[in-house]
Protein backbone atom coordinates (compact mmCIF):
# COMPACT_ATOMS: atom_id res chain seq x y z
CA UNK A 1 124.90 166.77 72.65
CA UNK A 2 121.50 165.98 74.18
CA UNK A 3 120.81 162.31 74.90
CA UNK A 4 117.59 160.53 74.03
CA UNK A 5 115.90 158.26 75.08
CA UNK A 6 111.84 156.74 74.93
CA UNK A 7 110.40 159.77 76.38
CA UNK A 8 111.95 162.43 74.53
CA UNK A 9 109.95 164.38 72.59
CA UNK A 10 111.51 165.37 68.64
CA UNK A 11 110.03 167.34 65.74
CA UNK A 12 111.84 168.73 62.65
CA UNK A 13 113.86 171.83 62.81
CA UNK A 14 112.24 174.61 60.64
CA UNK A 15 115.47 175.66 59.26
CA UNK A 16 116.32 172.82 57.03
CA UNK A 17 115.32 173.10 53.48
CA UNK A 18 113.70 169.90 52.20
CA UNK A 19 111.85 168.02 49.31
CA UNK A 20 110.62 164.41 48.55
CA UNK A 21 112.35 163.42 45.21
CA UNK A 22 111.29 160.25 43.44
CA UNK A 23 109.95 158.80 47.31
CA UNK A 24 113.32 160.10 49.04
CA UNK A 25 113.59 163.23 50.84
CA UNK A 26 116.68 165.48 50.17
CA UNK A 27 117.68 168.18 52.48
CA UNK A 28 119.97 171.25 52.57
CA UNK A 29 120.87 172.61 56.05
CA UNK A 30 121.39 176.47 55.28
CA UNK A 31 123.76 176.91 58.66
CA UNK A 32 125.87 174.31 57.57
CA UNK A 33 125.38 174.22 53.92
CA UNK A 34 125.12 170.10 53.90
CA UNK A 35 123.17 168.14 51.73
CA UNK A 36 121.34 165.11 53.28
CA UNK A 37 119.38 161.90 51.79
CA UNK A 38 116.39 160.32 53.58
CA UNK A 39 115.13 157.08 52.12
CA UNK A 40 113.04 154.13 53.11
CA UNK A 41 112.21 153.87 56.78
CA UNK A 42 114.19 157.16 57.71
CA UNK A 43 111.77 158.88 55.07
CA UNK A 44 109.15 157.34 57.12
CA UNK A 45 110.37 158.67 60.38
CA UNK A 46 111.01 162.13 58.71
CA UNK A 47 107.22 162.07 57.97
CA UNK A 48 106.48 161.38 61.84
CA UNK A 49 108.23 164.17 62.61
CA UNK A 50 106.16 166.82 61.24
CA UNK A 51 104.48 167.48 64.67
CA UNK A 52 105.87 166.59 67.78
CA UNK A 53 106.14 163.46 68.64
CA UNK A 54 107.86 161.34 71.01
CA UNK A 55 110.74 158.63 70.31
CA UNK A 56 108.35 155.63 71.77
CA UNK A 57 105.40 157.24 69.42
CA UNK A 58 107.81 156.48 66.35
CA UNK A 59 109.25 153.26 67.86
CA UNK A 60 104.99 152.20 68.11
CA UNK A 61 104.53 153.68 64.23
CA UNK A 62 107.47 151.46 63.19
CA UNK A 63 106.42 148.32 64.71
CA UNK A 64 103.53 148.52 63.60
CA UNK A 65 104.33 148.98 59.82
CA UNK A 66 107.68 147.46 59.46
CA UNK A 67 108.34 143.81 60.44
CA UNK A 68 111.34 144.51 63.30
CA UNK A 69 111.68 143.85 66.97
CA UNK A 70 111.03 146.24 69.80
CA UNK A 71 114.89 146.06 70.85
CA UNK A 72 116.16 146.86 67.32
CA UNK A 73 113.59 148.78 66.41
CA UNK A 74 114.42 151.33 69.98
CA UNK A 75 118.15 151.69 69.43
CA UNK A 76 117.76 152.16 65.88
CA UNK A 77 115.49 155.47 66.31
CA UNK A 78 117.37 156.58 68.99
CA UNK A 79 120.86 156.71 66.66
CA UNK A 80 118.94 158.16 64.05
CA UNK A 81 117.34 160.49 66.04
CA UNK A 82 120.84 161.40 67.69
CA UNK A 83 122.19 161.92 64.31
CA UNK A 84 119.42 164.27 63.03
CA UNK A 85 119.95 166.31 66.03
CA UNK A 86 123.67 166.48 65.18
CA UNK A 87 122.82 167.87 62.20
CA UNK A 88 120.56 170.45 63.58
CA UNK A 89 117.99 169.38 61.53
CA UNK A 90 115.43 168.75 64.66
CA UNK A 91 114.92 170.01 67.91
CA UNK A 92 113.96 168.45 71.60
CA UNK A 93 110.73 170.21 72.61
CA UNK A 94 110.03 167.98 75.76
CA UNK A 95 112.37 165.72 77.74
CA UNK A 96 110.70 164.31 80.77
């Protein structure tokens, strides 16, 4: 499993199947065949995902739309972002 951290660079993985129901995103991972349910901020991190982007470029986003410290806000990504990449639904493109 990769480890991430600030620097890392994430975007989605292009095989996941996805679409935004009622504000949520729902996703089926053809390899796998695994459903998955994005809502609230993880929608919002889903969205900053479309292009390559690094973890501290979505940590910034957050902060500066979600009331949350820097701390929390860091080690909260970085799980997420650690358990999207378990799923194989995104992919490291940089990791300086």
């Amino acid at each position: 499993m990769v480890a991430f951290d600030t620097s890392s660079v994430v975007s989605r993985s292009a095989s996941p199947l996805a679409a935004n129901v009622d504000g949520e995103i729902v996703m089926l991972q053809p390899s796998t065949s695994r459903y998955f349910g994005l809502a609230d901020t993880a929608v919002r991190i889903w969205q900053l995902l479309e292009t390559p982007t690094s973890v501290a470029d979505i940590v910034d986003a957050l902060l500066d739309e979600y009331e949350v410290d820097q701390q929390t806000c860091t080690s909260e990504v970085l799980t997420f972002i650690s358990e999207l990449a378990a799923a194989g639904l995104i992919v490291t493109t940089t990791h300086s």
